[in-house]
C-alpha atoms as a PDB file:
ATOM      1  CA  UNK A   1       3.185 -16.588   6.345  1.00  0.00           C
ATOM      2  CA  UNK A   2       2.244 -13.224   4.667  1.00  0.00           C
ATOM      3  CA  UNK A   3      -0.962 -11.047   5.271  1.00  0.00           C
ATOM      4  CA  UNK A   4      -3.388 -11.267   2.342  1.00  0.00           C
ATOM      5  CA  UNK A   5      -4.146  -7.454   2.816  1.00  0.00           C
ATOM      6  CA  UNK A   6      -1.677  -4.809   4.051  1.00  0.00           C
ATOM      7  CA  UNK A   7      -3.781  -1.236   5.122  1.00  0.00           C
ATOM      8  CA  UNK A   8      -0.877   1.896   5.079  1.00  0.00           C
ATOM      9  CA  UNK A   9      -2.021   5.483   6.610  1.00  0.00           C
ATOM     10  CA  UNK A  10       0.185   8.618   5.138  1.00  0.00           C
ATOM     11  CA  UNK A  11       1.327  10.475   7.802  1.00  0.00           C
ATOM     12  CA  UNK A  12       1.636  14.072   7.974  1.00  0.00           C
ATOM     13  CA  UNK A  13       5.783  12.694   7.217  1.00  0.00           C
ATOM     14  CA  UNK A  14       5.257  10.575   4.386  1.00  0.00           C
ATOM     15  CA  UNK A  15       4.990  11.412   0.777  1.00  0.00           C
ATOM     16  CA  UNK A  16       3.134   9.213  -1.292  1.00  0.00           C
ATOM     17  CA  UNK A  17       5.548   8.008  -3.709  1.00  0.00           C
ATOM     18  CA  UNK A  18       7.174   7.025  -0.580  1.00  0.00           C
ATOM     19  CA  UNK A  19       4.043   4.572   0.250  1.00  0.00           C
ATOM     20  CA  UNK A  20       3.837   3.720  -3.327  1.00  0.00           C
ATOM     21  CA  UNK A  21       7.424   2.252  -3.187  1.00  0.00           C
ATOM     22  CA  UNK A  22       6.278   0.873  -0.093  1.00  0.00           C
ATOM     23  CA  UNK A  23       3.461  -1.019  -1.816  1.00  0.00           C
ATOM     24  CA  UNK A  24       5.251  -2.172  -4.475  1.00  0.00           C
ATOM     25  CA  UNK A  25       7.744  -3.811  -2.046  1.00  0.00           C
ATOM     26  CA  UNK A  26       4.566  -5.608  -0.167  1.00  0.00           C
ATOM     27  CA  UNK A  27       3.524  -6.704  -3.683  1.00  0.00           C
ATOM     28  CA  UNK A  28       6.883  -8.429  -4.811  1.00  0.00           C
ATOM     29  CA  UNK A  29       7.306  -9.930  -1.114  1.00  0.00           C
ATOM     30  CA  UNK A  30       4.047 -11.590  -1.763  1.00  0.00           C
ATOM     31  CA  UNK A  31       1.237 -10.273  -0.516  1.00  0.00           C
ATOM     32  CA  UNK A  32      -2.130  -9.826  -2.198  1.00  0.00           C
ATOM     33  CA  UNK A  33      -3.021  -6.361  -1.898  1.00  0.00           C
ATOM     34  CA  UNK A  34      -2.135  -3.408  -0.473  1.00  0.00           C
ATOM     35  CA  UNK A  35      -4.117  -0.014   0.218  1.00  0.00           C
ATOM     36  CA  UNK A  36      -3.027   2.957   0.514  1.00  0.00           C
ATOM     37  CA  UNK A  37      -4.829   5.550   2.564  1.00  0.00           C
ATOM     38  CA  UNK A  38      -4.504   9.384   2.291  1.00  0.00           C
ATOM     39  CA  UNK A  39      -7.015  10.768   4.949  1.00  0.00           C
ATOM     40  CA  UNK A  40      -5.910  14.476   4.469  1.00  0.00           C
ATOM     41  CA  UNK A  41      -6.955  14.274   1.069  1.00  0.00           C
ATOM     42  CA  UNK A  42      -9.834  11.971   1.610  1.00  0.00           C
ATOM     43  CA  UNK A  43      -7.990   9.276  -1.008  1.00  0.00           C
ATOM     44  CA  UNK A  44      -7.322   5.533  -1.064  1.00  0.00           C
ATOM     45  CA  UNK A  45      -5.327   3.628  -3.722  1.00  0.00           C
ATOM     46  CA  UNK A  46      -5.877   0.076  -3.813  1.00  0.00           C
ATOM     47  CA  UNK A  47      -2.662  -2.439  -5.198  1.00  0.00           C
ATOM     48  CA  UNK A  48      -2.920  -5.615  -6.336  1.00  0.00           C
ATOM     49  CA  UNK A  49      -0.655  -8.365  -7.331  1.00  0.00           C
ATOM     50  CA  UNK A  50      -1.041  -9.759 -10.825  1.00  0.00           C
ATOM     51  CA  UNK A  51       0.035 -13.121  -9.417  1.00  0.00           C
ATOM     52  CA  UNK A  52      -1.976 -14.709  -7.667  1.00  0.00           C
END
């Protein structure tokens, strides 16, 4: 059973092509969407899954 929404803080550690890749491997595991929150620069990127 997969999540319909996965929520991913950056840490101070992460790069965000590093939770992009991340998203993307949410997305072709199945789930729906996938946001991506940057707090330090105030920023979210929402993913979404053409397939469903």
């Amino acid at each position: 059973m997969l999540p319909d929404l996965v929520i991913e803080i950056i840490s101070p550690e992460q790069s965000f092509g590093e939770m992009s890749a991340k998203a993307t491997d949410y997305l072709d595991a199945g789930v729906m969407r996938v946001w991506i929150v940057d707090a330090k620069a105030i920023f979210m990127t929402v993913n979404k899954t053409r397939y469903r």
